[in-house]
N, C-alpha and C. Protein backbone atom coordinates (compact mmCIF):
# COMPACT_ATOMS: atom_id res chain seq x y z
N UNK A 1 -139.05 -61.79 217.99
CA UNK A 1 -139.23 -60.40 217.71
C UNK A 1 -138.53 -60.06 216.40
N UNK A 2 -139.22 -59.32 216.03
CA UNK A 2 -138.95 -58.82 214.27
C UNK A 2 -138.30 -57.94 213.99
N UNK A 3 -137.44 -57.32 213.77
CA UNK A 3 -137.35 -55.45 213.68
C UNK A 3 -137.73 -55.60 211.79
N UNK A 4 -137.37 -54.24 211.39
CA UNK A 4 -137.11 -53.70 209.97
C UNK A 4 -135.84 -54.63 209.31
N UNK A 5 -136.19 -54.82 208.17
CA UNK A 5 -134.96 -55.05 206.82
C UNK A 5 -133.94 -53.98 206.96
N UNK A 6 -132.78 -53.71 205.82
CA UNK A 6 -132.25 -52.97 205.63
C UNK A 6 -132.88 -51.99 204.38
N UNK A 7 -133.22 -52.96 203.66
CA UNK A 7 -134.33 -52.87 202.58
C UNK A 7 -135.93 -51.69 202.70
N UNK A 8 -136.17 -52.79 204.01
CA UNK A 8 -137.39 -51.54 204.35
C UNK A 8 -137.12 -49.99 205.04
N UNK A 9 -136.00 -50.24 205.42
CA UNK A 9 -135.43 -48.77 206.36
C UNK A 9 -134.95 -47.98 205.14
N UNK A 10 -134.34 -48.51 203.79
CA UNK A 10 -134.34 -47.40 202.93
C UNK A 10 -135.09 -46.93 202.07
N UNK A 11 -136.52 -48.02 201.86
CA UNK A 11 -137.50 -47.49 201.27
C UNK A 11 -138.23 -46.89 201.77
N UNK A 12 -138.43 -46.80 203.51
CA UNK A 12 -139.03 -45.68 203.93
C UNK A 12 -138.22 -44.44 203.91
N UNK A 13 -137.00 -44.47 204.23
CA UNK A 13 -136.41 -42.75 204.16
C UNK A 13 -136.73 -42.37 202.63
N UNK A 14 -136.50 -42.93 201.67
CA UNK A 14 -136.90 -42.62 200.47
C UNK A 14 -138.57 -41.94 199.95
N UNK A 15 -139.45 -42.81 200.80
CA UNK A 15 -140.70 -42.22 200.53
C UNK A 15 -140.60 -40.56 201.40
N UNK A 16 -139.93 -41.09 202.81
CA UNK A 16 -140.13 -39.85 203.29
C UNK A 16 -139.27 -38.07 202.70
N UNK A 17 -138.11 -38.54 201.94
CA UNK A 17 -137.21 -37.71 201.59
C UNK A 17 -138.50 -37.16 200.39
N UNK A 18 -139.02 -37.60 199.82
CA UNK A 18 -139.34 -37.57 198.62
C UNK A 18 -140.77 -37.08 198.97
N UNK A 19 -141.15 -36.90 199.83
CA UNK A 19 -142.60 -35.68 200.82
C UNK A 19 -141.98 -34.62 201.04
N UNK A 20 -140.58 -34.59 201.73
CA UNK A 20 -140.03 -33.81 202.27
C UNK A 20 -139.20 -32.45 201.28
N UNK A 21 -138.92 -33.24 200.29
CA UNK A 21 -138.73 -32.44 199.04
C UNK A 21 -139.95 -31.90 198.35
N UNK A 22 -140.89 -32.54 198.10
CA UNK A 22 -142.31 -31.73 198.21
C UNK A 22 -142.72 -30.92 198.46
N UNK A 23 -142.89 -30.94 199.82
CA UNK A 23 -143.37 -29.79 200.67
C UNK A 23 -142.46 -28.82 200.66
N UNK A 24 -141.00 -28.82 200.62
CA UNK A 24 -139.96 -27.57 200.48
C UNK A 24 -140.37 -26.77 198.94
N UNK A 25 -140.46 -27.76 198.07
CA UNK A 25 -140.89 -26.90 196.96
C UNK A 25 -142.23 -26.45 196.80
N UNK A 26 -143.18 -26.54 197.39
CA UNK A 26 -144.41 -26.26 197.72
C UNK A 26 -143.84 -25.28 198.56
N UNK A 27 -143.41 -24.78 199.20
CA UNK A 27 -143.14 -23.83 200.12
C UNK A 27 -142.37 -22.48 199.56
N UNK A 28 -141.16 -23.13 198.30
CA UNK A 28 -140.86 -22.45 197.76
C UNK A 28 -141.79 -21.77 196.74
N UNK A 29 -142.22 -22.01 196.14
CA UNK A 29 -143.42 -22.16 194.99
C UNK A 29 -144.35 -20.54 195.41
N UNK A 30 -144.90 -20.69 196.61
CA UNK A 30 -146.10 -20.09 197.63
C UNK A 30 -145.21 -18.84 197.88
N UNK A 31 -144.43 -19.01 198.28
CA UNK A 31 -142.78 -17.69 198.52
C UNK A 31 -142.86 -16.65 197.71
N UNK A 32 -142.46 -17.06 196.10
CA UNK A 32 -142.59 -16.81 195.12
C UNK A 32 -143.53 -16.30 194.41
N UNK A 33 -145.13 -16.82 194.75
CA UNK A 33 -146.19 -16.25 194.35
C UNK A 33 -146.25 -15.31 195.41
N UNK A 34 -146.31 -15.19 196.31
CA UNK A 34 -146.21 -13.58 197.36
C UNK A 34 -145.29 -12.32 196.80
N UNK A 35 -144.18 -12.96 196.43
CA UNK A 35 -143.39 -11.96 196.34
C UNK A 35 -143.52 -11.11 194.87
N UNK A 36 -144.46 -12.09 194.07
CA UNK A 36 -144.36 -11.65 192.65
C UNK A 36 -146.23 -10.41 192.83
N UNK A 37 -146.49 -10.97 193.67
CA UNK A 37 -148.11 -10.34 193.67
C UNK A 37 -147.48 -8.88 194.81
N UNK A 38 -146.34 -8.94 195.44
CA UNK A 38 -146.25 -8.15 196.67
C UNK A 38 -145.95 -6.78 195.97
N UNK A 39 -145.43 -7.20 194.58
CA UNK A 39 -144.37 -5.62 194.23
C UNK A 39 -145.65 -4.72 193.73
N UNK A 40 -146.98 -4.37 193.19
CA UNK A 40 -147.51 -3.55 193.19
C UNK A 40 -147.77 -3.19 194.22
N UNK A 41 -148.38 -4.19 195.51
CA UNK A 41 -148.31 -3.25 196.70
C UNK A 41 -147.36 -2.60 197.11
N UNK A 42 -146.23 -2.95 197.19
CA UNK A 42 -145.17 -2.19 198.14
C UNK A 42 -145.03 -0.64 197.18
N UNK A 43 -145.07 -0.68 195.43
CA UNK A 43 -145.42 0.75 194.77
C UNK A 43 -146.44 1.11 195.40
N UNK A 44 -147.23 0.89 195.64
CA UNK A 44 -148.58 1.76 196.04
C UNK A 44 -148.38 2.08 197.27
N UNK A 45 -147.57 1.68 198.21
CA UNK A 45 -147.28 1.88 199.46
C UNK A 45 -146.28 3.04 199.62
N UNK A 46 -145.07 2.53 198.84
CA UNK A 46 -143.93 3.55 198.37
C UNK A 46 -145.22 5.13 197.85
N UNK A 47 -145.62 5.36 197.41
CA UNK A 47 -146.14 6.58 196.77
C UNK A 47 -147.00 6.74 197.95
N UNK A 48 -148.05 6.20 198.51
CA UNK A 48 -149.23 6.96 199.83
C UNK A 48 -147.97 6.94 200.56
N UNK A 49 -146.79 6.58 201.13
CA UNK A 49 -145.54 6.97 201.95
C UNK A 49 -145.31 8.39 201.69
N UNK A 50 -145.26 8.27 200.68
CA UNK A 50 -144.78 9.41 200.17
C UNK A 50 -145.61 11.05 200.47
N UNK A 51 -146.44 10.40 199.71
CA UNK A 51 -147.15 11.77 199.86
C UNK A 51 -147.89 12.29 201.26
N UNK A 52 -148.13 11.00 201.98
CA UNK A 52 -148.62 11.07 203.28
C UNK A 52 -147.05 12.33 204.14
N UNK A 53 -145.83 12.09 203.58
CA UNK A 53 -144.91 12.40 204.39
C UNK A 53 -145.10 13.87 203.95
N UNK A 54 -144.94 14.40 202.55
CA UNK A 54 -144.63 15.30 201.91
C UNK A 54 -145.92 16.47 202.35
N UNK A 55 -146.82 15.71 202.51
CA UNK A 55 -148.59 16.28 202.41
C UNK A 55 -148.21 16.92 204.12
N UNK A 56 -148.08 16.34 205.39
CA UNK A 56 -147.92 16.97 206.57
C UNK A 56 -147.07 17.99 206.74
N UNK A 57 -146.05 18.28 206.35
CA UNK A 57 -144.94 19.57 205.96
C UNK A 57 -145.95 21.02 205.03
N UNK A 58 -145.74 20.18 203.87
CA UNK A 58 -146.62 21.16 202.87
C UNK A 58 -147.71 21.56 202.98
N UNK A 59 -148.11 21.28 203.86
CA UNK A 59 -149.67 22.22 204.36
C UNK A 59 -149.83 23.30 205.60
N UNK A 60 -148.48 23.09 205.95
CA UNK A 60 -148.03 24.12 207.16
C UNK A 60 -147.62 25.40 206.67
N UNK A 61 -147.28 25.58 205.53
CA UNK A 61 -146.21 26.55 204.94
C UNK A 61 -147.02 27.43 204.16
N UNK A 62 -146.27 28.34 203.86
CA UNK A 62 -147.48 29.64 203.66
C UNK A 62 -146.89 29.50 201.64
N UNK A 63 -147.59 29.97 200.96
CA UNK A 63 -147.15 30.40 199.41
C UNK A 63 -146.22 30.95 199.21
N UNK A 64 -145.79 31.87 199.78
CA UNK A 64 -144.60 32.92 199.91
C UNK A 64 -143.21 32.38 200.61
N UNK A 65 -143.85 31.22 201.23
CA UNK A 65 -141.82 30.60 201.72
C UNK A 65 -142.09 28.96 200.83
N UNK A 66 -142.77 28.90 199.65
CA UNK A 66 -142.14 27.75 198.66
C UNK A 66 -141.61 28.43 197.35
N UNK A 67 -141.23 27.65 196.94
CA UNK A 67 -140.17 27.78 195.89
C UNK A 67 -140.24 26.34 195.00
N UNK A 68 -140.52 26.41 193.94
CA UNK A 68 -140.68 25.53 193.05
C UNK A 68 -139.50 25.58 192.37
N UNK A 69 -138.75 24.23 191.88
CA UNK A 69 -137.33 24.88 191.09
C UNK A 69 -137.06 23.58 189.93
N UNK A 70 -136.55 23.35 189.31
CA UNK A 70 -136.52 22.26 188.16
C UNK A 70 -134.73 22.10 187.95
N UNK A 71 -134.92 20.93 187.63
CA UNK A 71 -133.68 19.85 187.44
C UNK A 71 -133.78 19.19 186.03
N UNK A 72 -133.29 18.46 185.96
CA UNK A 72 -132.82 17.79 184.02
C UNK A 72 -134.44 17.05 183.86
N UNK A 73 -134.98 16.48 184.59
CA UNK A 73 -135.83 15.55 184.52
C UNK A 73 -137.21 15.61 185.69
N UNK A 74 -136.61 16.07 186.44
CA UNK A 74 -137.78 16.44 187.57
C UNK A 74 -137.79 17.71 188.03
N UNK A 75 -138.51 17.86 188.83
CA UNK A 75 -138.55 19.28 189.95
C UNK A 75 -138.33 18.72 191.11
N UNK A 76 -137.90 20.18 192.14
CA UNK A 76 -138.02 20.15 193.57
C UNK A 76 -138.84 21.46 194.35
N UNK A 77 -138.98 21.07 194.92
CA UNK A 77 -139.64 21.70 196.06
C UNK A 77 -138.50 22.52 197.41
N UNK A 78 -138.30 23.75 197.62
CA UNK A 78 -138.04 24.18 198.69
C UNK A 78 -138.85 24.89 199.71
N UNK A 79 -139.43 24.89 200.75
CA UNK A 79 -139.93 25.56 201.31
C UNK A 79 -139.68 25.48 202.88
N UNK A 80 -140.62 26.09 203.97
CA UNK A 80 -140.24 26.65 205.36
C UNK A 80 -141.54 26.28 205.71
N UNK A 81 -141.35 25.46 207.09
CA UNK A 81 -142.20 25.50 207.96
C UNK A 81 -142.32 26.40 208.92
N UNK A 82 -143.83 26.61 209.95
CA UNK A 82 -143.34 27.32 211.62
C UNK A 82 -142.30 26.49 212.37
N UNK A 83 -141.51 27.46 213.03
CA UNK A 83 -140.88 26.62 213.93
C UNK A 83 -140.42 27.49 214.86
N UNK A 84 -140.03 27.48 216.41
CA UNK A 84 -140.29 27.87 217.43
C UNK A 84 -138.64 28.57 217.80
N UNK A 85 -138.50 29.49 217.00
CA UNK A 85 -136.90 29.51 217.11
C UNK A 85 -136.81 30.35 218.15
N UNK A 86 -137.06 31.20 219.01
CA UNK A 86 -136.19 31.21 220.44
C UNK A 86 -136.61 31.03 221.63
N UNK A 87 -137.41 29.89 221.51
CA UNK A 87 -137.58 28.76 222.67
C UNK A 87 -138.45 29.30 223.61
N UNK A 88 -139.53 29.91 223.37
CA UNK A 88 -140.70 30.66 224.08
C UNK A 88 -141.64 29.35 223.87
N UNK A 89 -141.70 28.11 222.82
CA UNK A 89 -142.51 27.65 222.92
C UNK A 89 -144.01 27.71 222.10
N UNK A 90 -143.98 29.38 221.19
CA UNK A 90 -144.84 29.10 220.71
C UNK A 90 -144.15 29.41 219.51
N UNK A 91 -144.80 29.45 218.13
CA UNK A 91 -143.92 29.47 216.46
C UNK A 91 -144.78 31.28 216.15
N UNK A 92 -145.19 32.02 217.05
CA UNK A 92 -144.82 33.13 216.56
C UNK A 92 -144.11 34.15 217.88
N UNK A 93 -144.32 35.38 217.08
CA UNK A 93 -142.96 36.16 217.64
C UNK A 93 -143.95 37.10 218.67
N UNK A 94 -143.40 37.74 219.33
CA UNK A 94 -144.14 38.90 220.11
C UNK A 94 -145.20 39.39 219.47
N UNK A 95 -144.50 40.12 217.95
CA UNK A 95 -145.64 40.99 217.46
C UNK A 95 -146.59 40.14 217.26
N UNK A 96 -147.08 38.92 217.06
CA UNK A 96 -148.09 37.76 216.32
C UNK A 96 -147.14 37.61 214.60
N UNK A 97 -145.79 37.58 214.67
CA UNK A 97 -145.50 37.09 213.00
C UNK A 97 -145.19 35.53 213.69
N UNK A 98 -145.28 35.51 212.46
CA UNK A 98 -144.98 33.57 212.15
C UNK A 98 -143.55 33.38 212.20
N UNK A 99 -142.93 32.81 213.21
CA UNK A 99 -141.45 32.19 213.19
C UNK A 99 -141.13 31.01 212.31
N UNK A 100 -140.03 31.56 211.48
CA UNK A 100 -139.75 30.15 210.28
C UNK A 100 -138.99 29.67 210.91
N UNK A 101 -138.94 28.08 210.48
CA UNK A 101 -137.38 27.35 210.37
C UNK A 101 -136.68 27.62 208.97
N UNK A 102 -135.87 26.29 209.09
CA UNK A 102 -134.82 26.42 208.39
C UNK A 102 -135.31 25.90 206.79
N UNK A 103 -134.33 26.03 205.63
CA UNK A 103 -135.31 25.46 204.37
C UNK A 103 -135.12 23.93 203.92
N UNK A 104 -136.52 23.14 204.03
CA UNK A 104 -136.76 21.72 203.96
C UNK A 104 -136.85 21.95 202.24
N UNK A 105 -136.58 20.55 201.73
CA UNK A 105 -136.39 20.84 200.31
C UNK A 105 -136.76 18.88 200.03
N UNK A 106 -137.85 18.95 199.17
CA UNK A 106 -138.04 17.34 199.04
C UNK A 106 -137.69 17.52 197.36
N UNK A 107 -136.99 16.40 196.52
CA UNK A 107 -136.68 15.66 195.63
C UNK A 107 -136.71 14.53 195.37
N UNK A 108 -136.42 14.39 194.34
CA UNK A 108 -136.04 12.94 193.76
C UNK A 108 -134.38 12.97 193.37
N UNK A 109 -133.38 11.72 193.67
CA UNK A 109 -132.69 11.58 193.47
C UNK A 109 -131.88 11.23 192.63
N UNK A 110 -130.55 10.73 191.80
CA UNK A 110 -130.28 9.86 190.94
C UNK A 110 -130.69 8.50 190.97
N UNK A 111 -131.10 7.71 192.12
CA UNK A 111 -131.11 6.20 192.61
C UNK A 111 -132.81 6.08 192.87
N UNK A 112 -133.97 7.30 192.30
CA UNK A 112 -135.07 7.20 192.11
C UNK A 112 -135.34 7.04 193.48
N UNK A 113 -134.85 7.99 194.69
CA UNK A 113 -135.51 7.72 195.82
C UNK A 113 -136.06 9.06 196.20
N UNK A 114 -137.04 9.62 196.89
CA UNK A 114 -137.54 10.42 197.43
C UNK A 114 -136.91 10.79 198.52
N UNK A 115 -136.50 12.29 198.48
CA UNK A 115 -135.55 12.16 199.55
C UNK A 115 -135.64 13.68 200.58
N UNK A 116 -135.50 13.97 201.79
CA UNK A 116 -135.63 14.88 202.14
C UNK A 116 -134.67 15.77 202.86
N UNK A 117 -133.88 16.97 202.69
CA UNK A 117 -133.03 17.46 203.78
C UNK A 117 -133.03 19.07 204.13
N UNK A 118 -132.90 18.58 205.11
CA UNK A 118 -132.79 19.89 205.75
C UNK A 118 -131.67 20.44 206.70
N UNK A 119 -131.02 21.55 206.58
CA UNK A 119 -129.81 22.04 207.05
C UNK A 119 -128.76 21.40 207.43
N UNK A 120 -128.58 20.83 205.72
CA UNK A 120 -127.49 19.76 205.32
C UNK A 120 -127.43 18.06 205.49
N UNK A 121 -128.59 17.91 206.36
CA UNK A 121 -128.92 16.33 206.81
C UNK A 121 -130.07 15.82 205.45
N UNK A 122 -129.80 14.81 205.17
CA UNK A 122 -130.89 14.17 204.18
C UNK A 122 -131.14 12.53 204.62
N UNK A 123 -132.60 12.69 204.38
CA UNK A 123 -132.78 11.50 205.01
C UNK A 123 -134.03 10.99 203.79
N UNK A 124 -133.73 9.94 203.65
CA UNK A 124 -134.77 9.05 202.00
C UNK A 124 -135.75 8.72 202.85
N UNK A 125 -137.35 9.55 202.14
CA UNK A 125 -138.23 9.29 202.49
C UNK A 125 -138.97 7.99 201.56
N UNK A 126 -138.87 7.30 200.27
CA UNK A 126 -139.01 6.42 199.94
C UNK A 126 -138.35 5.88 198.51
N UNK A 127 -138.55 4.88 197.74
CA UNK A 127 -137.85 4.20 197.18
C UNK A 127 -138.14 4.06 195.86
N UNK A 128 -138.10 3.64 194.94
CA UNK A 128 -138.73 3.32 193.66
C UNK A 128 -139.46 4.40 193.00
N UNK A 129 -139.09 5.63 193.24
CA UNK A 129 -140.30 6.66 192.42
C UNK A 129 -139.34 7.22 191.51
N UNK A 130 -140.14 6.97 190.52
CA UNK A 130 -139.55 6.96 188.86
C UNK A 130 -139.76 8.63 188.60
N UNK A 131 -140.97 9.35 189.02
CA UNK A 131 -140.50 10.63 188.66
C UNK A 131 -141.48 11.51 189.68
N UNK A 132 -141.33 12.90 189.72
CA UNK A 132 -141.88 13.66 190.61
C UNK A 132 -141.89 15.08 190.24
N UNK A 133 -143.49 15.59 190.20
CA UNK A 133 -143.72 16.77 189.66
C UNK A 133 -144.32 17.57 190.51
N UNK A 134 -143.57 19.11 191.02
CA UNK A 134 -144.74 19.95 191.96
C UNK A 134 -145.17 20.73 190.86
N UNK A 135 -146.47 21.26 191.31
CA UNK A 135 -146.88 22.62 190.59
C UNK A 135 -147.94 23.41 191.55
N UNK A 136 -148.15 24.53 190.40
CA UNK A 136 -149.49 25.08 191.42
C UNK A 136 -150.31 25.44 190.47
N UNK A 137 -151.77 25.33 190.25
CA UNK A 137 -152.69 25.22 189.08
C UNK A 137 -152.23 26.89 189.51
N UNK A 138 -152.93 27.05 187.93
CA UNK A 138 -153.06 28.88 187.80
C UNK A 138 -154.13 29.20 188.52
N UNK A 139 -153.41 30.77 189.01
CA UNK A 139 -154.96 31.27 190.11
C UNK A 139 -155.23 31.06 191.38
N UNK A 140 -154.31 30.11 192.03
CA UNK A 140 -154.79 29.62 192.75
C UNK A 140 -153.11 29.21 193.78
N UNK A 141 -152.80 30.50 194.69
CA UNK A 141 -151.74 30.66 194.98
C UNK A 141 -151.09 29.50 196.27
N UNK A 142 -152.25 29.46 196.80
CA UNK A 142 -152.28 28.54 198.17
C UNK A 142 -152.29 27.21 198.11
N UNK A 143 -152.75 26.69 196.39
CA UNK A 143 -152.96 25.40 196.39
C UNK A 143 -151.40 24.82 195.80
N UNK A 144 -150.96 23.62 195.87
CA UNK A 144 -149.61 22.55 195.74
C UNK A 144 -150.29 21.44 195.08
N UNK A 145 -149.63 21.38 194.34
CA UNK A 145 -150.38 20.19 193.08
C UNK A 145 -149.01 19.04 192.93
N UNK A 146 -148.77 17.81 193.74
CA UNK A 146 -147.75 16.81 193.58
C UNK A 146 -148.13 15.62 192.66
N UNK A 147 -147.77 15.68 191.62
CA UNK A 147 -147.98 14.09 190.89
C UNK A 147 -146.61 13.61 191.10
N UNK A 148 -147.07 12.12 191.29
CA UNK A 148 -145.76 11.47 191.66
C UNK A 148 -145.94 9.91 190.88
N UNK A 149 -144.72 9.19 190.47
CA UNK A 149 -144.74 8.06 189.90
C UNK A 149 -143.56 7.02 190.60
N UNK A 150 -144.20 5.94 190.69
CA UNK A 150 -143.33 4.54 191.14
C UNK A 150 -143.46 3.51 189.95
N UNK A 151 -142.15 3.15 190.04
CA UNK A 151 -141.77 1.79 189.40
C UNK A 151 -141.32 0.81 189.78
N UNK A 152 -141.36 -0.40 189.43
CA UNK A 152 -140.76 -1.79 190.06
C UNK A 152 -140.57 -3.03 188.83
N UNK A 153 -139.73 -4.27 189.23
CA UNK A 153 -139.55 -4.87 188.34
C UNK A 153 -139.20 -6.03 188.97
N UNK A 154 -139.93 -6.95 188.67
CA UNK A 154 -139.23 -8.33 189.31
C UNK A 154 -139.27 -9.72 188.05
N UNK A 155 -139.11 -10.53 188.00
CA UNK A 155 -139.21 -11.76 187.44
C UNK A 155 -139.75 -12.12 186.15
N UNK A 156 -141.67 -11.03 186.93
CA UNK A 156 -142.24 -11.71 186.17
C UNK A 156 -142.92 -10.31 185.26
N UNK A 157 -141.96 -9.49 185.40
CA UNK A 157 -142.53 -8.03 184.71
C UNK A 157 -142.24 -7.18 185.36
N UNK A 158 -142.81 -5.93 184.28
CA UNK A 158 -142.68 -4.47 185.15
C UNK A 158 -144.11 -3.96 185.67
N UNK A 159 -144.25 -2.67 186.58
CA UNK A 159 -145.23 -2.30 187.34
C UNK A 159 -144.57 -1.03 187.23
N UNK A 160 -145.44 -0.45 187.27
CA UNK A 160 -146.14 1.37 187.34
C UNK A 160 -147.14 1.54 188.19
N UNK A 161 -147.35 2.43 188.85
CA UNK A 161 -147.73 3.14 189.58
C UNK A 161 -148.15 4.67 189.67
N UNK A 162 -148.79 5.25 189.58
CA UNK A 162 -149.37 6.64 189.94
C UNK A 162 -150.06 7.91 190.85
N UNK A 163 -149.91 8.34 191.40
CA UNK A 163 -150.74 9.05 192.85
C UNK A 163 -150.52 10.73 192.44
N UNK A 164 -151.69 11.43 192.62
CA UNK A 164 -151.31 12.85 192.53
C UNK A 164 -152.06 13.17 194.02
N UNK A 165 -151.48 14.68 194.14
CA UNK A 165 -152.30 15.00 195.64
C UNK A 165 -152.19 16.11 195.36
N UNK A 166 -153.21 17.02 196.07
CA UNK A 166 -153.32 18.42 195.85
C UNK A 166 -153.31 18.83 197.56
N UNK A 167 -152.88 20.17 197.47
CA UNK A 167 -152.64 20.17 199.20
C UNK A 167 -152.38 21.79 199.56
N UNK A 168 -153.56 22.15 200.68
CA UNK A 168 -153.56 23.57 200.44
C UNK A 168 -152.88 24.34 201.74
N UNK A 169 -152.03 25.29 201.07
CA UNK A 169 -150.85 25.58 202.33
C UNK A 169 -151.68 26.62 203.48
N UNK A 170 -151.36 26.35 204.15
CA UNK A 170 -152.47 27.05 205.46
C UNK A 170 -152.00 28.48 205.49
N UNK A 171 -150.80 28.42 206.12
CA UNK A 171 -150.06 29.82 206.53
C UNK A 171 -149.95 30.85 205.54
């Protein structure tokens, strides 16, 4: 009976080390191409986040409880939703008026995050947005006009991003 050399037992770990290093860098390689193709999606994700969040609030609220206001570089937004303040359950009052809450206020931050708070709590609604503009076209009191911008940067470059939404306040 025969076994292996010493010879042949290290030229096989050798072939095999040397697949095995292969395939790790093949693995790494594939990693790398995901992550470099991933960063426009996750901007484009970051911004429909966004506005998807901003768009369900801002369409509840009447013209008369927003407030448009400006900062060094961007604007913000303050305004009031319905909300059910003395626990009857429904968001208006006896007479039929509309019960407000408290004032929600969305921005942009120093750290380029989208951020939202309300009666002193803030909570980051998303990440990477390079700048953020409300308005309201002329004429047209009910309508909310948000352009918004994302940026990103990895390895192999930079990425931009763009989304506007228009959004008409009900109340």
């Amino acid at each position: 009976m025969r076994g292996f050399t010493v010879f042949e037992t290290l030229i096989s770990m050798l072939i095999f080390s040397i697949i095995t290093v292969a395939l790790g860098l093949a693995v790494v390689a594939g990693k790398n191409a995901l992550f470099t193709n991933d960063l426009p999606t996750q901007l484009r994700q970051n911004l429909l986040f966004a506005i998807v969040a901003m768009n369900r609030e801002l369409r509840q609220t009447a013209p008369s409880k927003t407030n448009i206001g400006a900062s060094s570089s961007n604007n913000y937004i303050t305004f009031k939703i319905p909300h059910d303040n003395n626990g009857d359950g429904l968001t208006v009052d006896a007479i039929g008026s509309i019960e407000w809450g408290e004032d929600i206020t969305y921005a942009r931050d120093g750290s380029n995050r989208l951020i939202r708070t309300q009666a002193g709590a803030t909570s980051i609604i998303s990440s990477e947005i390079s700048a953020l503009q409300f308005s309201r076209p002329a004429g047209e009191a009910d309508i909310l006009q948000i352009d918004i911008a994302a940026q990103g940067a990895n390895n192999t470059g930079s990425w931009q991003d763009t989304e506007q939404a228009i959004i008409k306040m009900r109340n």
